[in-house]
Protein backbone atom coordinates (compact mmCIF):
# COMPACT_ATOMS: atom_id res chain seq x y z
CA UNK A 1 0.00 0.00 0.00
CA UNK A 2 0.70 3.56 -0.44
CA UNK A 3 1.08 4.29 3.25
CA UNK A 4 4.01 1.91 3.77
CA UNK A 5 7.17 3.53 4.02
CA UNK A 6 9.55 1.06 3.50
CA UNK A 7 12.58 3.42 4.21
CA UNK A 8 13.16 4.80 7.75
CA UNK A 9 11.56 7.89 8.98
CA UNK A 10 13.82 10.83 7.99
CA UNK A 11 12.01 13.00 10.68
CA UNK A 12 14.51 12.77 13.96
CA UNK A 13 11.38 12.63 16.01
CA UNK A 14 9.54 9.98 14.27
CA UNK A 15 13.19 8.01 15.04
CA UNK A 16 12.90 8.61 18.61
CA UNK A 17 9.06 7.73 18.63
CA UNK A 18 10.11 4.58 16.16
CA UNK A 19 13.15 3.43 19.37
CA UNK A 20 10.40 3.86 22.30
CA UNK A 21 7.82 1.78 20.41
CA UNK A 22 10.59 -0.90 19.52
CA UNK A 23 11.47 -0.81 23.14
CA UNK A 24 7.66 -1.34 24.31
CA UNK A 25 7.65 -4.30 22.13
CA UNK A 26 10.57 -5.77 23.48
CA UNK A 27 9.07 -5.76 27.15
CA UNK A 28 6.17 -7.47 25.38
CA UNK A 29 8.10 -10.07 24.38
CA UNK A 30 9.90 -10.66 27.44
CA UNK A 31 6.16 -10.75 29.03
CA UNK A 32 5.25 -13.36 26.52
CA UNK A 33 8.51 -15.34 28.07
CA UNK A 34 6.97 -14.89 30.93
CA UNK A 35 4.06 -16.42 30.43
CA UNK A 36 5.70 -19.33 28.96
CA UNK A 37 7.87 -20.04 32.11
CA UNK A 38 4.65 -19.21 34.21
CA UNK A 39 2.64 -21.91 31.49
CA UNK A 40 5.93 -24.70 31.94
CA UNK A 41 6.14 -24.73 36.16
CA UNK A 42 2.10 -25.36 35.66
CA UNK A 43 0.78 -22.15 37.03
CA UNK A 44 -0.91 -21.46 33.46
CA UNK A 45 -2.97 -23.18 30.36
CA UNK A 46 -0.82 -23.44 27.63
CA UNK A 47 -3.60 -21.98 25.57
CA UNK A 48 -3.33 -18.58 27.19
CA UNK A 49 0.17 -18.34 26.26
CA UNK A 50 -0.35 -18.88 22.59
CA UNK A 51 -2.91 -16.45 22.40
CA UNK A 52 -1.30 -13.86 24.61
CA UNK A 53 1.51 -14.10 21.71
CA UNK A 54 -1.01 -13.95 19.19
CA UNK A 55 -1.95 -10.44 20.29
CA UNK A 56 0.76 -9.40 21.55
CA UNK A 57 2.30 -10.25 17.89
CA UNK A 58 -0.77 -8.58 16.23
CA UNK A 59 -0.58 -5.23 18.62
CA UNK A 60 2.64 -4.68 17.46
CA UNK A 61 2.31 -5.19 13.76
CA UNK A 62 -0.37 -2.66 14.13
CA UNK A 63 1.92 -0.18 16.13
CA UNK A 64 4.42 -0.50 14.21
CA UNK A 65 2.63 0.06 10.35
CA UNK A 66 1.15 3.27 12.19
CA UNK A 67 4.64 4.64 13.30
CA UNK A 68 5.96 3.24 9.86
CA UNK A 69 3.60 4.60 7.61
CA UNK A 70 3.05 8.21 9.41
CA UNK A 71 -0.54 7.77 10.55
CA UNK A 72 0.59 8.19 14.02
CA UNK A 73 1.57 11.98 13.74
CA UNK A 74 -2.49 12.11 13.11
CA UNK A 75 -3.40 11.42 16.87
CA UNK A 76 -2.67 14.21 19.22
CA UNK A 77 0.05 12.28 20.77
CA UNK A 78 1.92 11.13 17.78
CA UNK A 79 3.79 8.41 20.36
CA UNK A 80 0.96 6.56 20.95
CA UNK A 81 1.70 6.32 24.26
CA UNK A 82 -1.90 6.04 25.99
CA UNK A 83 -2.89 3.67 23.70
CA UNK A 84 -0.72 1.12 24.13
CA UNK A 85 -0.83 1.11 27.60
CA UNK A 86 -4.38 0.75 26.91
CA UNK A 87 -3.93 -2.40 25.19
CA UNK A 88 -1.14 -3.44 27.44
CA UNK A 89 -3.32 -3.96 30.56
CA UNK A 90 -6.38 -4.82 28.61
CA UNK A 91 -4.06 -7.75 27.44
CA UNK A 92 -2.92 -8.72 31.17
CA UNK A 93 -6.45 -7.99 32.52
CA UNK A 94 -6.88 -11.23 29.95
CA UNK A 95 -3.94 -13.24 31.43
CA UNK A 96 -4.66 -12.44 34.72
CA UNK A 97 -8.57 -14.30 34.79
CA UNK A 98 -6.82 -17.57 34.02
CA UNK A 99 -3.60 -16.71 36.22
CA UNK A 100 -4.95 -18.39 39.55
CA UNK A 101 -2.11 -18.70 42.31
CA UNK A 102 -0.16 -16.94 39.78
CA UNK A 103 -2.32 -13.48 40.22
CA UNK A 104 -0.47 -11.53 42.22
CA UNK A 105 2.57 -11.93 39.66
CA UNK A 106 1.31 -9.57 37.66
CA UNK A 107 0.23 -6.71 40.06
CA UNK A 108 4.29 -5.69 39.48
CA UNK A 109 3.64 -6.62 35.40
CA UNK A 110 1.40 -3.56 35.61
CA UNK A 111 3.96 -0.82 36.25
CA UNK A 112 5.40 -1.88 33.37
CA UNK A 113 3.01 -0.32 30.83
CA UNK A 114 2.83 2.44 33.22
CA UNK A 115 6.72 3.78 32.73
CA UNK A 116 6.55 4.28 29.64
CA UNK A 117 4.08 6.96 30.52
CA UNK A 118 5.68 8.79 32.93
CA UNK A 119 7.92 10.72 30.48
CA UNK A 120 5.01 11.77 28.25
CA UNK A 121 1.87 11.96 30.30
CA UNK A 122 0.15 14.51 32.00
CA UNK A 123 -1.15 13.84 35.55
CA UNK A 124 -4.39 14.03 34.94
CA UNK A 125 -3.91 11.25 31.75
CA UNK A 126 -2.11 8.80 33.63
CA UNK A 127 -4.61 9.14 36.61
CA UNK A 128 -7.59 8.45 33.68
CA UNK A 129 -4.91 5.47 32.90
CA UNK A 130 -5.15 4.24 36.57
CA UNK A 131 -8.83 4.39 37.26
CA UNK A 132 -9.40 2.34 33.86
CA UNK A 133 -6.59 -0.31 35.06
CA UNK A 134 -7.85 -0.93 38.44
CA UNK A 135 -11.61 -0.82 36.93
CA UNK A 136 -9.90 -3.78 34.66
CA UNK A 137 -8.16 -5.68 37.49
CA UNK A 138 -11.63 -5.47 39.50
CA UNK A 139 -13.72 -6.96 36.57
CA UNK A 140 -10.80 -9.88 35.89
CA UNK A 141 -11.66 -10.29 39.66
CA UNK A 142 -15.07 -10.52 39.52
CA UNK A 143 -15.45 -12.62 36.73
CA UNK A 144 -13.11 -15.11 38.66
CA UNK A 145 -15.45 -15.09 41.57
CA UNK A 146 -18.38 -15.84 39.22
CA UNK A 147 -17.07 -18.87 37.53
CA UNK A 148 -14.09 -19.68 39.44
CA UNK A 149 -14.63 -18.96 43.09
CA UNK A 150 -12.59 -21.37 44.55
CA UNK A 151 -9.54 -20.17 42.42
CA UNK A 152 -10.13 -17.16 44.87
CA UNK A 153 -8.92 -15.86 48.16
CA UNK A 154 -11.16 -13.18 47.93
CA UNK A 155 -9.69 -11.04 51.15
CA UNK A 156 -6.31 -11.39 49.26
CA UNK A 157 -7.22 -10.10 46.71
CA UNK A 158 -9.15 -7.16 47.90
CA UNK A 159 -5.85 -5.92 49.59
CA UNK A 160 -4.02 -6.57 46.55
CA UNK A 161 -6.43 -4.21 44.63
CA UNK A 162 -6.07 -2.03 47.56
CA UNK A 163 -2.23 -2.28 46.81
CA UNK A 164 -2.54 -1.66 42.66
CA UNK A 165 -5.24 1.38 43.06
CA UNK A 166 -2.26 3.00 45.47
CA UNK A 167 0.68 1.98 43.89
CA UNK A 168 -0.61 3.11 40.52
CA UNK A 169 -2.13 6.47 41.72
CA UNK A 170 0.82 7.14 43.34
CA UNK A 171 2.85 6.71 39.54
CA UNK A 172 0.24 9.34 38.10
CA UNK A 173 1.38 11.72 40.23
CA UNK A 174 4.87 11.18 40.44
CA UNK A 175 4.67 10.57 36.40
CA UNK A 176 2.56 13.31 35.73
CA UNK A 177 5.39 15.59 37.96
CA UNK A 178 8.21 14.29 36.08
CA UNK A 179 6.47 15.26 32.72
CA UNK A 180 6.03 18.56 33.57
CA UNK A 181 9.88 18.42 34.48
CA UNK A 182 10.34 17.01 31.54
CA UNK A 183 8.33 19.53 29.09
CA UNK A 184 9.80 22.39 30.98
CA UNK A 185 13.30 21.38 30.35
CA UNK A 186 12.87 20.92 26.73
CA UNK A 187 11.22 24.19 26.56
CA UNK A 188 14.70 25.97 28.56
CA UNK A 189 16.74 23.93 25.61
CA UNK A 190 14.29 25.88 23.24
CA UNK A 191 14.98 28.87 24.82
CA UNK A 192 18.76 28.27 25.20
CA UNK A 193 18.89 26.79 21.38
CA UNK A 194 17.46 29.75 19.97
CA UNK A 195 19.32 32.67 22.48
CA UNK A 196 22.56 30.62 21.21
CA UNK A 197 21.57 30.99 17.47
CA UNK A 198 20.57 34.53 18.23
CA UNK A 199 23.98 35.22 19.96
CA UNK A 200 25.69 33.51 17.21
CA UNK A 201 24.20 35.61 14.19
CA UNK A 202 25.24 38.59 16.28
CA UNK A 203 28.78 37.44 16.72
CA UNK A 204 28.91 37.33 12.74
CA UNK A 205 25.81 39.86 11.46
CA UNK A 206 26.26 43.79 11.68
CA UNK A 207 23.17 45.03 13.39
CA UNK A 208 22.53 47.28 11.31
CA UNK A 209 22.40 45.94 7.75
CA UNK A 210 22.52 42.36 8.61
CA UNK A 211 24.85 41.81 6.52
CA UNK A 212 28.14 39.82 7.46
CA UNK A 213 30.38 41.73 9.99
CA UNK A 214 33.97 43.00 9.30
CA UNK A 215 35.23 40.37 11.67
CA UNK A 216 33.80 37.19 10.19
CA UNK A 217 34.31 38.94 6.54
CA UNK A 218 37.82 38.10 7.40
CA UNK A 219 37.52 35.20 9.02
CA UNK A 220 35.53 34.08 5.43
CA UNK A 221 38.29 35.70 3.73
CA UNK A 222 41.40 33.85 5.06
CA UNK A 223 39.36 30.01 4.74
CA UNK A 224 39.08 30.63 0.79
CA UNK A 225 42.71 32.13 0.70
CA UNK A 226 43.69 28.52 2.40
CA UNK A 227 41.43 26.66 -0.46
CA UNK A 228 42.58 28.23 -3.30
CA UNK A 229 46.59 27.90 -2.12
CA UNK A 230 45.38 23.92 -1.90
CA UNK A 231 45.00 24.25 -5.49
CA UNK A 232 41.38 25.61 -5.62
CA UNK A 233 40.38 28.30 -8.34
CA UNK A 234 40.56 32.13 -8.08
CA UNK A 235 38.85 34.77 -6.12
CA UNK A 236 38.13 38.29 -6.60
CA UNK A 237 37.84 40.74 -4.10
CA UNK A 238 35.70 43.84 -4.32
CA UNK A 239 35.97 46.69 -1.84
CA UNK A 240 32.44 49.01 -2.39
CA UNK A 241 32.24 52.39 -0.95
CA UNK A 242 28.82 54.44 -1.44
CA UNK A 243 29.63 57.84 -2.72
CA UNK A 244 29.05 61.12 -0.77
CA UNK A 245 27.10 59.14 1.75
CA UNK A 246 27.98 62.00 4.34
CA UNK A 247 26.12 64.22 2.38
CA UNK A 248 22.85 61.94 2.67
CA UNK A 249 23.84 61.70 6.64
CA UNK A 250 24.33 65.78 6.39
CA UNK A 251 21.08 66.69 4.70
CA UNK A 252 18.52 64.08 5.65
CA UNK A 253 20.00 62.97 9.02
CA UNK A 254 21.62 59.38 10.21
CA UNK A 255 18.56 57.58 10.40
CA UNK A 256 18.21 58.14 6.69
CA UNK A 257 21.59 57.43 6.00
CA UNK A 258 21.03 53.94 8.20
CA UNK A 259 18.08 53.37 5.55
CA UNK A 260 19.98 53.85 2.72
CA UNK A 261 23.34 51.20 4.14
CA UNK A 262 20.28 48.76 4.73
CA UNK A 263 18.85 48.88 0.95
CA UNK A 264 22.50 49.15 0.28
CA UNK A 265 23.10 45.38 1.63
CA UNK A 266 19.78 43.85 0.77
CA UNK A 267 20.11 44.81 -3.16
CA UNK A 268 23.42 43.58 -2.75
CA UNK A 269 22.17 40.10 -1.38
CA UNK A 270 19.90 39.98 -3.78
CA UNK A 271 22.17 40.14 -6.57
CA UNK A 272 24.87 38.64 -5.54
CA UNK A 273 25.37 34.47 -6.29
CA UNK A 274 24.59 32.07 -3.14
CA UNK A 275 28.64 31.13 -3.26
CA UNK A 276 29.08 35.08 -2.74
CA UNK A 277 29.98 36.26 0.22
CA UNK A 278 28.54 39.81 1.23
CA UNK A 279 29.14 42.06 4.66
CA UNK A 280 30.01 45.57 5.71
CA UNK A 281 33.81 46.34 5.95
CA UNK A 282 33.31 49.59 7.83
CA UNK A 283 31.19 52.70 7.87
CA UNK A 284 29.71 53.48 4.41
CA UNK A 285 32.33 50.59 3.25
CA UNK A 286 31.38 47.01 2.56
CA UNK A 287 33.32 43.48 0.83
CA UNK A 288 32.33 41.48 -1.80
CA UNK A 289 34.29 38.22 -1.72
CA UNK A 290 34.14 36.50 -4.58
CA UNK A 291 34.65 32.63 -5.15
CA UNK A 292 35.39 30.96 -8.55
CA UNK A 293 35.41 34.22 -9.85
CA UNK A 294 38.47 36.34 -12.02
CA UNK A 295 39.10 40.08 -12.59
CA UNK A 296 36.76 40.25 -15.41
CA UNK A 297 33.74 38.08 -14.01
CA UNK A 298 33.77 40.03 -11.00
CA UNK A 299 33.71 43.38 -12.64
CA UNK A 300 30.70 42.34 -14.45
CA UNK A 301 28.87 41.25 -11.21
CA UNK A 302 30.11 44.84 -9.74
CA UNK A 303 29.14 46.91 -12.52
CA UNK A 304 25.60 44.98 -12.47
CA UNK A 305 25.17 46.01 -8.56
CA UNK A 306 26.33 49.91 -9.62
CA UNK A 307 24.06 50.14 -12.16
CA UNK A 308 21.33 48.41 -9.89
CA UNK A 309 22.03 50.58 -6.74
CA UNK A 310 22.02 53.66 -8.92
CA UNK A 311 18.60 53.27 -10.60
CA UNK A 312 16.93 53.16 -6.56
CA UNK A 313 14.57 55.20 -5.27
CA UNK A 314 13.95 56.26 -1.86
CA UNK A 315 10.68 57.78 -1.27
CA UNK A 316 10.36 57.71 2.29
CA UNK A 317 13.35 60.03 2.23
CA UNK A 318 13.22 62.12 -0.98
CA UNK A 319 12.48 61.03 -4.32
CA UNK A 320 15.35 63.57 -5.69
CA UNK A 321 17.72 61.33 -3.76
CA UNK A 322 20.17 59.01 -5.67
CA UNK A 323 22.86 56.65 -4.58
CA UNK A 324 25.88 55.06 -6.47
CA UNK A 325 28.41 53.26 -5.56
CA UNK A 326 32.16 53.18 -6.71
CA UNK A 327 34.26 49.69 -6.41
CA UNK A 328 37.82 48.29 -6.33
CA UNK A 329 38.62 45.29 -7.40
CA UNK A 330 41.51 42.95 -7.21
CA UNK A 331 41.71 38.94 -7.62
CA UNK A 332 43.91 37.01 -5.14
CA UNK A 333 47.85 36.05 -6.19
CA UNK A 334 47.82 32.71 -4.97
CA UNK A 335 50.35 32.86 -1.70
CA UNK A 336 49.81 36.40 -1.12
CA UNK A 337 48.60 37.44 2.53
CA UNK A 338 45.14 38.65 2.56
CA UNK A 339 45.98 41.95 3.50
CA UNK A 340 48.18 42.55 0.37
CA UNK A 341 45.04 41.67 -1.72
CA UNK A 342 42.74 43.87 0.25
CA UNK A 343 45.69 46.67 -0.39
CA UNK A 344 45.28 46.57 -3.90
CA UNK A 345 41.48 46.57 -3.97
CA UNK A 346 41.09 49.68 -2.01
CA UNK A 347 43.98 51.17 -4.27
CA UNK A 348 41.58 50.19 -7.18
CA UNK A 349 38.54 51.73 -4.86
CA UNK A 350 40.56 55.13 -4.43
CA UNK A 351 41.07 55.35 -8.00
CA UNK A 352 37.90 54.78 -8.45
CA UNK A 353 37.00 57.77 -6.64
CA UNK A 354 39.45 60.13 -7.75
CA UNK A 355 38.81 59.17 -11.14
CA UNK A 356 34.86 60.44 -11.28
CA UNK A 357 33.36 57.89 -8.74
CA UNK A 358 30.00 55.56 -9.69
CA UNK A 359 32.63 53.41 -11.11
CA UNK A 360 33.97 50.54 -11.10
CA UNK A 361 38.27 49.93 -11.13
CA UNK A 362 40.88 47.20 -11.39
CA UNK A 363 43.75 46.91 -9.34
CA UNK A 364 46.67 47.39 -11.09
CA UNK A 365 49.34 44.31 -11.97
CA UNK A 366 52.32 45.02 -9.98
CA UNK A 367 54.26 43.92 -13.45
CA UNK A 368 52.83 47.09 -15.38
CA UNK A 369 54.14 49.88 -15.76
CA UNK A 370 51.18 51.49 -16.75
CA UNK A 371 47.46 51.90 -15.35
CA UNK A 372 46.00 48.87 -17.27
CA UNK A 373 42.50 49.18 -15.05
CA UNK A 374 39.37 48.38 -16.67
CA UNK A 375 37.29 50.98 -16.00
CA UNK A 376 33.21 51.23 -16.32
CA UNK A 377 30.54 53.09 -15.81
CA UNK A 378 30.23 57.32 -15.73
């Protein structure tokens, strides 16, 4: 059918839930053992023991196509744990008719059902779970002293009810506390999971654009310098500086010009290919780092972004208002430090500027003795 999944769950929780189930089945089987030693030194009919394995075989087939095929995540508690403690006890409620001497054995078989719902059970669930196991227990009892009465020490009996009702109401309680423990400790790893990521994405995000931080820029920087001198490809630097942005901070005020570096990195982000690597270097300053990428293939991708940037508008400032954006650009010499390549790109950025601005620049070969900078835009 359809539902099967024949592969394991890829979901991590639908593992976990898969592990517990496979465990619950195990202590089913030893149970079954049980029985059979129980059914061998005489204190049980064979007959009970073969169809105690029957359905305890058939309960967890069942169990175990639900977790398998995914129909479990359609019950509120996707582990199924009430329910097989339901058909746990119903199953030794069964056993425990035909047990005779052997009865009070399985007063301790009961809490075994019962831990598996201490970790996942409210109090008020596993106390529902207790009233319908002793209700069991008493009609197994009853029935006995029907058709069986002198199978029965009926005194006995009513103190070992006595025993279960206290025994198991006092494992509601203590279950139902542990839960809560339990549910309020995974929701402080929540907490503590997401504060880390937050505090994480601040160590390496500027706050204000979002963008990555000069810090971790070089941190990026210095891993694909190490690649490349393994024998990787090139890389192409590309040191942007927005022109005249004091003049926007002068005439419109800083919380326009902090508008304008946040447009500045998301249009940037946008552009840029997911192997790029984007973040502010400093002030109206930011780096491009550029994998797999030459001189020429990064100067398109930079004169794409100036021509971009300069075609914005920003109307909740002023609609007269224009940015560009002038760039440097060198490509990585493959043993050079990582400061001698940043060198070169701002050299190429200065030029840049001096040269007109909204434009984009080479660095210059150190082996020419002329300015052999490809130059583009205004």
């Amino acid at each position: 059918m359809a539902v099967f999944k024949f592969l394991p769950p890829g979901d991590p929780r639908q593992v976990h839930r898969m592990r517990r189930f496979l465990m619950a089945a195990a202590t089913s089987c030893m149970v079954v053992l049980l029985l059979v030693l129980l059914a061998w030194q005489g204190f049980l009919a064979r007959h009970v023991v073969v169809e105690m394995a029957a359905v305890v075989s058939c309960l967890v087939l069942v169990f175990y196509a639900l977790f398998r095929s995914g129909l479990n995540l359609r019950f509120p508690d996707p582990s199924l744990t009430a329910p097989m403690i339901v058909a746990a006890t119903m199953s030794l409620a069964y056993v425990i008719y035909y047990a005779g001497q052997a009865r009070s054995v399985f007063l301790l078989i009961y809490l075994m059902p019962f831990l598996f719902g201490v970790f996942r059970l409210s109090t008020g669930a596993l106390l529902i779970l207790t009233l319908y196991t002793i209700s069991l227990y008493l009609a197994a009892i009853l029935a006995v002293l029907r058709n069986k009465p002198e199978t029965l020490d009926l005194r006995l009996e009513i103190v070992q009810w006595i025993v279960l009702c206290v025994v198991l109401t006092w494992f509601a309680f203590m279950g139902g506390y542990i839960s809560k423990l339990r549910r309020t400790l995974s929701a402080s790893n929540t907490r503590l999971e997401t504060a880390f990521h937050t505090i994480q994405e601040m160590s390496v995000r500027d706050e204000l654009t979002g963008s990555y931080n000069r810090r971790y820029l070089m941190q990026l920087l210095v891993q694909e310098k190490n690649r490349i001198d393994r024998g990787g490809r090139e890389m192409a630097v590309c040191i942007l500086d927005i022109d005249f942005f004091k003049r926007v901070n002068d005439q419109y005020g800083h919380l326009a010009g902090d508008a304008v570096l946040r447009v500045f990195a998301q249009e940037a982000q946008r552009i840029l290919r997911t192997s790029d690597i984007f973040g502010r270097y400093g002030g109206e300053e930011f780096l491009m780092i550029l994998p797999q990428t030459d001189l020429e293939g990064a100067r398109v991708i930079a004169d794409r972004f100036r021509q971009t940037l300069e075609q914005l508008e920003f109307p909740e400032i002023d609609l007269r208002l224009k940015v560009t954006v002038s760039t440097g650009i060198a490509e990585y010499r493959s043993g050079e430090d990582v400061a001698q390549t940043l060198a070169r790109a701002d050299a190429a950025l200065y030029r840049a500027k001096r040269e007109g601005r909204n434009r984009v620049e080479l660095a210059i070969e150190a082996s020419s003795m002329q300015d052999v900078a490809r130059v583009s835009g205004a």
